[in-house]
Protein backbone atom coordinates (compact mmCIF):
# COMPACT_ATOMS: atom_id res chain seq x y z
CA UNK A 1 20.35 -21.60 -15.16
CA UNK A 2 20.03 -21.04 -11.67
CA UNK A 3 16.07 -20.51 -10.04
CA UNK A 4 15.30 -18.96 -7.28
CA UNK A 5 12.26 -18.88 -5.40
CA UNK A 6 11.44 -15.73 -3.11
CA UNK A 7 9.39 -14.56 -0.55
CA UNK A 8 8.47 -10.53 0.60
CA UNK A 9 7.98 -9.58 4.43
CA UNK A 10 5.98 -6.11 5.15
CA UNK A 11 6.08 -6.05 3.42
CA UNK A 12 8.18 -9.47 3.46
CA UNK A 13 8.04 -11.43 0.28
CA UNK A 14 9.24 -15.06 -0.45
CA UNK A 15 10.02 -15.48 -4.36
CA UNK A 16 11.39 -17.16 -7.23
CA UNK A 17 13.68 -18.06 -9.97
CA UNK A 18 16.14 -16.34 -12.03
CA UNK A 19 18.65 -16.75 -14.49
CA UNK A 20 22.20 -15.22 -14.07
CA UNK A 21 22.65 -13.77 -17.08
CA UNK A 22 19.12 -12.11 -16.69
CA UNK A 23 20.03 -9.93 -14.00
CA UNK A 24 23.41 -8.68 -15.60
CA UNK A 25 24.24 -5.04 -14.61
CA UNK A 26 21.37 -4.33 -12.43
CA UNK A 27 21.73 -2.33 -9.23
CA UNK A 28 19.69 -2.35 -7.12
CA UNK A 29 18.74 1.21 -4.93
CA UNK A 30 20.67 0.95 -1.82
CA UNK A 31 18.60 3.71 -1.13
CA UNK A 32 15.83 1.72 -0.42
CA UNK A 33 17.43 -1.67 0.54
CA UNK A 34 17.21 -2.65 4.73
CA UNK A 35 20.84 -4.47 4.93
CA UNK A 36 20.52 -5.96 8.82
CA UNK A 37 23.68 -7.07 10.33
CA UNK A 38 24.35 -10.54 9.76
CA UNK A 39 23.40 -13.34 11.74
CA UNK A 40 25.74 -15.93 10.31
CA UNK A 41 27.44 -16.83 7.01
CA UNK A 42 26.85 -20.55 7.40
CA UNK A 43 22.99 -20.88 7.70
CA UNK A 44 21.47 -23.16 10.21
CA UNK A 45 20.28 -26.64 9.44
CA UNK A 46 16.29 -27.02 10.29
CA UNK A 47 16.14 -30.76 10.46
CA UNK A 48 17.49 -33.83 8.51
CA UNK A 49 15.07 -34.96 5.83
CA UNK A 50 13.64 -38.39 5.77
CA UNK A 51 11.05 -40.26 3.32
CA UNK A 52 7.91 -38.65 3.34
CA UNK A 53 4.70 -40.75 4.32
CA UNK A 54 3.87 -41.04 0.65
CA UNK A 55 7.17 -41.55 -0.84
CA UNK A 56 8.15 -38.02 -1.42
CA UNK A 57 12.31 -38.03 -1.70
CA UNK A 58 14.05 -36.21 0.71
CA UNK A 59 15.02 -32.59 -0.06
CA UNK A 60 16.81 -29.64 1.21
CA UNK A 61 15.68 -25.99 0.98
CA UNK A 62 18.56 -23.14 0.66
CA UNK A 63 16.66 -20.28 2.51
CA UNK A 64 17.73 -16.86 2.63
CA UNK A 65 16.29 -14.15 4.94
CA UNK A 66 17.15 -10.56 6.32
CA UNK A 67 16.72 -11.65 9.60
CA UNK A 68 19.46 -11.55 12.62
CA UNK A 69 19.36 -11.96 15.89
CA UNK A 70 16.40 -13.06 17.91
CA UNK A 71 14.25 -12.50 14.64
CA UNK A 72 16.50 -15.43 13.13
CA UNK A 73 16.30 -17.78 16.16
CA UNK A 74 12.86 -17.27 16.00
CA UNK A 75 12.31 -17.96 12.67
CA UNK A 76 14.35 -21.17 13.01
CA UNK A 77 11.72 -22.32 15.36
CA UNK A 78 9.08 -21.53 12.90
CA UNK A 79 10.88 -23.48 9.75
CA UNK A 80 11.32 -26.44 12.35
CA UNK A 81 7.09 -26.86 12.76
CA UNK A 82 7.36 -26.36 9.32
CA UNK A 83 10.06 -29.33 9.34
CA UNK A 84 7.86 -31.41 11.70
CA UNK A 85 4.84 -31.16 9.50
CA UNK A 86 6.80 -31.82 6.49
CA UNK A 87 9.49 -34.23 7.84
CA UNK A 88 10.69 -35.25 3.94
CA UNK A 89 12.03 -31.33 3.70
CA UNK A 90 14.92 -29.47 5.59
CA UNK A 91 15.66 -26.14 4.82
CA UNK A 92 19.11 -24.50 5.62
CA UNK A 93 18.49 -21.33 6.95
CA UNK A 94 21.06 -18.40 6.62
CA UNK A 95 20.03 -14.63 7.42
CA UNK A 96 21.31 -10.99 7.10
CA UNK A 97 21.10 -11.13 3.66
CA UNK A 98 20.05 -7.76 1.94
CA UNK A 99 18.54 -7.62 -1.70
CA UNK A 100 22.14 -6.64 -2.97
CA UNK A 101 23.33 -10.08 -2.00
CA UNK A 102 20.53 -11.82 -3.57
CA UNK A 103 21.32 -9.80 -6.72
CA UNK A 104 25.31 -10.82 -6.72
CA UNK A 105 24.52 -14.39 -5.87
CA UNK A 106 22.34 -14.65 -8.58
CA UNK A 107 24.84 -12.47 -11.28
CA UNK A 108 26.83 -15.32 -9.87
CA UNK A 109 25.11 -18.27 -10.45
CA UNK A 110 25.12 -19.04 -6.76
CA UNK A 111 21.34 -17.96 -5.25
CA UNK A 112 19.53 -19.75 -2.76
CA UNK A 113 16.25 -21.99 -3.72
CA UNK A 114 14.36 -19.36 -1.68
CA UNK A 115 14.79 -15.94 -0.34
CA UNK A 116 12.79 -13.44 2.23
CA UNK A 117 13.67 -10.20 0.91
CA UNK A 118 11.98 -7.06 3.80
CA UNK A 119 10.21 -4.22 1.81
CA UNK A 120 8.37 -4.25 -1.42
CA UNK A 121 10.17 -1.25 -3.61
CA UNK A 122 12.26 -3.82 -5.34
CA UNK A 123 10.05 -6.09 -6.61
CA UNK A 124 9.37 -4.89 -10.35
CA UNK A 125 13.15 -5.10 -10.70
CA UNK A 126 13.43 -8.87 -8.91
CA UNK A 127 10.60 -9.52 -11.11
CA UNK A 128 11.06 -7.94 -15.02
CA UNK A 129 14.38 -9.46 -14.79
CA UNK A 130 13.20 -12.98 -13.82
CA UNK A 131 15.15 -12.82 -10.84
CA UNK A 132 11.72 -13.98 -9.02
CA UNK A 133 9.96 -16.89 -11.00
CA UNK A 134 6.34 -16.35 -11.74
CA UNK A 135 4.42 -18.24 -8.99
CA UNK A 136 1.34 -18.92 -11.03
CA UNK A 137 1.83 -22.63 -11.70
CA UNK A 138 2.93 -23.53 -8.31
CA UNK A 139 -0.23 -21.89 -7.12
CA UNK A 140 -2.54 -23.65 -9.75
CA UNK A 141 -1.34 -26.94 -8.95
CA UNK A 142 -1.70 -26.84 -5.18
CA UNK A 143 -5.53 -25.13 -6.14
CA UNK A 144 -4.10 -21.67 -4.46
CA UNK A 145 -6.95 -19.34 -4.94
CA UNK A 146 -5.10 -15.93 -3.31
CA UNK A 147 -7.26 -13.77 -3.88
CA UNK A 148 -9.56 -15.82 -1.03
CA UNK A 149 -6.38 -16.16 0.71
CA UNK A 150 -4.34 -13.09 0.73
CA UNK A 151 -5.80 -9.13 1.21
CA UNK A 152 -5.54 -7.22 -2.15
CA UNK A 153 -2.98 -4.62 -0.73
CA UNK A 154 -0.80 -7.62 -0.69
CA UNK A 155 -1.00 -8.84 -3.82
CA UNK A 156 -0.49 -5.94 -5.14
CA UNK A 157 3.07 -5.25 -3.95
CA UNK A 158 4.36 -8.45 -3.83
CA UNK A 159 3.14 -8.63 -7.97
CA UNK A 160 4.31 -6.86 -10.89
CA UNK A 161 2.81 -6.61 -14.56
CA UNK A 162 0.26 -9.78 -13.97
CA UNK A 163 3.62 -11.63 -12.40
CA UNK A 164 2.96 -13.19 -8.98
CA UNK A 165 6.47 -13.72 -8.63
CA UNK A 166 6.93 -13.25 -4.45
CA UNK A 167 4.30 -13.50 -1.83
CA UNK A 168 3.62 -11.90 1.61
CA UNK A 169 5.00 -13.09 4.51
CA UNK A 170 4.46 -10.85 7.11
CA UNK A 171 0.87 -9.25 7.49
CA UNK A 172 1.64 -6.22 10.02
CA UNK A 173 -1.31 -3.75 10.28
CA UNK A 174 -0.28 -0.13 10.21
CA UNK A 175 -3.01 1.81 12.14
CA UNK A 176 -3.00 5.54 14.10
CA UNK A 177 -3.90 6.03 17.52
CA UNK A 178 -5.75 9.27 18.73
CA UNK A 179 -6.56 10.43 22.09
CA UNK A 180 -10.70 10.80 22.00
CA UNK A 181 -10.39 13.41 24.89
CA UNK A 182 -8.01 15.55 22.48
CA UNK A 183 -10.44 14.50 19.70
CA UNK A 184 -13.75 16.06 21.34
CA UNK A 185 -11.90 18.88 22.99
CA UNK A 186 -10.89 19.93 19.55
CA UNK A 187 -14.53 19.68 18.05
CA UNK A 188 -13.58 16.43 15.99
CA UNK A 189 -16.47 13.66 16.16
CA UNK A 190 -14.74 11.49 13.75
CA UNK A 191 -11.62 10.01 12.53
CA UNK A 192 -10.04 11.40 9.57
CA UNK A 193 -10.61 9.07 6.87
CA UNK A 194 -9.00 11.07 3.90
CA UNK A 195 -5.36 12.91 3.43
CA UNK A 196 -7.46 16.34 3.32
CA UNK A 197 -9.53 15.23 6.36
CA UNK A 198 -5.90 13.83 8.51
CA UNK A 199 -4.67 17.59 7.68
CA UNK A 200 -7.78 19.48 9.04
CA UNK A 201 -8.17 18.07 12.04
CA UNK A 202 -4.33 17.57 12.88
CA UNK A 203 -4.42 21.56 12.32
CA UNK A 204 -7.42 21.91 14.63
CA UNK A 205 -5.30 19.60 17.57
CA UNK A 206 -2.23 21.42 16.85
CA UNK A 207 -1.67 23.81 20.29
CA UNK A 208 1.38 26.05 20.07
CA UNK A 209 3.38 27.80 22.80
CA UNK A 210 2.98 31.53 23.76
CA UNK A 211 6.66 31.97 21.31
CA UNK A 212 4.75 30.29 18.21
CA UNK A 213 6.83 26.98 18.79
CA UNK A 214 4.54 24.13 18.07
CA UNK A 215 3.96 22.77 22.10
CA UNK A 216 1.35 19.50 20.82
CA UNK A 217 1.47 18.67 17.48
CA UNK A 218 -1.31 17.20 15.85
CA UNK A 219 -0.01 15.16 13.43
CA UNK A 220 4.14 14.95 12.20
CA UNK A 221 3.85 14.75 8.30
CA UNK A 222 7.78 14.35 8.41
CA UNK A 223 8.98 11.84 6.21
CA UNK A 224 11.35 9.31 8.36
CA UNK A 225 9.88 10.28 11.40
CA UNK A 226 8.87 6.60 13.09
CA UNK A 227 6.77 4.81 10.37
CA UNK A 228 6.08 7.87 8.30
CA UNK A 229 8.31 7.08 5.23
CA UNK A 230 7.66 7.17 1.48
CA UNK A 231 7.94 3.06 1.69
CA UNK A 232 4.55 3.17 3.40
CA UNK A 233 3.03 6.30 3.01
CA UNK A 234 3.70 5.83 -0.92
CA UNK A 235 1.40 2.80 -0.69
CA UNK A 236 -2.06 4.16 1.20
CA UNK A 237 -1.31 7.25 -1.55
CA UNK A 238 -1.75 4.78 -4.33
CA UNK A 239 2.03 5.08 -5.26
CA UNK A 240 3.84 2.56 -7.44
CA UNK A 241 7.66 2.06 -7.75
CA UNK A 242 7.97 1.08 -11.38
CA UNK A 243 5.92 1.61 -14.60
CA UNK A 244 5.49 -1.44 -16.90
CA UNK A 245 8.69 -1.35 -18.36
CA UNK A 246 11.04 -1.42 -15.06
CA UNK A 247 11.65 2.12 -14.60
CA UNK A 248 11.22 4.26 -11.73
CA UNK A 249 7.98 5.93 -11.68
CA UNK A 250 8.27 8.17 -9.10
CA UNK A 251 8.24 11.15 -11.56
CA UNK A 252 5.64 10.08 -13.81
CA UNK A 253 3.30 8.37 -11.02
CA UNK A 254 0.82 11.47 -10.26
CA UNK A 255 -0.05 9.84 -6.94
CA UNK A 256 3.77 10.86 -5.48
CA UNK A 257 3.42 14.43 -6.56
CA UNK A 258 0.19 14.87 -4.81
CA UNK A 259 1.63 13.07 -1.64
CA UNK A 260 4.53 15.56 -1.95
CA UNK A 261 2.71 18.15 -2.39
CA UNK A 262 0.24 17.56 0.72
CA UNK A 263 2.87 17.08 2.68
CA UNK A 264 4.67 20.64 1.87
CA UNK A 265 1.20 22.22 2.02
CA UNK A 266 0.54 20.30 5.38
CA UNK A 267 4.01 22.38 7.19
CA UNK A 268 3.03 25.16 5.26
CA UNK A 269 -0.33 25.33 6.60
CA UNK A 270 0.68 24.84 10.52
């Protein structure tokens, strides 16, 4: 039985263990999947392990990541103060690996000790199928208390059914900017706080062109435009990706029909 420990990025995540017969026929959504170009099939050594101060044994870490290019380099650099710190661990290193190759190489009996997987949506999957070990133990023995640690939005996507089977590794804030001159010229004294407030006042900033062609828009509800996609805007809707049994719940998860549905009434309405 091979294990495999993982972690998320976003959303990155760093998980856990599997079995390869657990994971037998599952596909996972290309869809949704970020596949960067590789970086190299070989992995890069951080370190050579030596005794620790204590006696620990020498190990080696097989670490996957989706990283590539300067991201990887820079990476490296972080594993090796990781190295320095711990000098009884080395990790080998090897990036542009997608969630489809952690799912063959653990069908395969061939997965890494540790992966960094980049966006959230396929965690319930990684997880129901104990492709991602449950991290409670780990946690408990180290005296872990995440939830003084690690924001709640977090935990929640890098967690499935009581699981905490992957945790964050990147902590990016996702924030709007808004021009205050705009803002007052427009009436607005506040910032929108709500999905119904965000579509008042964007319709209040819109200014169109003597034709009717939109000339500033106040707000571009278009999914995939920049940031605005349903991998983030699901989440600050209160979207979830799977229901407790594994299956998509984007039809049965009221939260993505009302998201839908302000976004359709949001064109409509400018």
């Amino acid at each position: 039985m091979r294990r495999l420990l993982m972690v998320v990025a976003v959303a990155g995540l760093v998980a856990s263990a599997c079995s390869s017969s657990s994971t037998a026929g599952l596909q996972p959504s290309a869809a949704r999947s970020l596949t960067p170009a590789a970086c190299t099939t070989k992995g890069l050594a951080v370190g050579s392990a030596s005794a620790g101060p204590s006696g620990e044994q020498p190990v080696t870490i097989n670490l996957w990541s989706f990283y590539s290019g300067g991201e990887f380099k820079k990476y490296c650099e972080v594993l090796q103060d990781f190295h320095q710190k711990y000098p009884w661990i080395s990790i080998q290193h090897t990036g542009g690996k997608s969630d489809q190759d952690i799912f063959r190489a653990v069908n395969s009996d061939t997965a890494p000790d540790m992966a960094i997987t980049s966006g959230p949506d396929n965690v319930a999957k990684f997880c129901s199928s104990n492709t991602y070990k449950d991290l409670a133990t780990y946690l408990q023995n180290d005296n872990i208390d995440l939830a003084a640690t690690v924001p709640d939005a977090a935990l929640r996507y890098t967690s499935y059914n009581g699981d905490q089977c992957s945790l964050p590794v990147l902590s990016d804030a996702y924030g709007l900017y808004y021009n205050k001159d705009m803002f007052a010229k427009a009436g607005i004294t506040g910032v929108p706080k709500t999905l119904s407030e965000l579509r008042t006042d964007a319709k209040k900033l819109t200014v169109f062109n003597p034709d009717g062609s939109i000339k500033v828009a106040g707000y571009v509800p278009l999914q995939s435009f920049y940031e605005s996609t349903q991998l983030y805007n699901g989440d600050y809707s209160g979207g979830i990706w799977y229901d407790q049994n594994g299956n998509s719940a984007f039809a049965s998860d009221p939260s993505w029909a009302n998201l839908l549905q302000w976004e359709k009434g949001f064109i409509a309405d400018v």
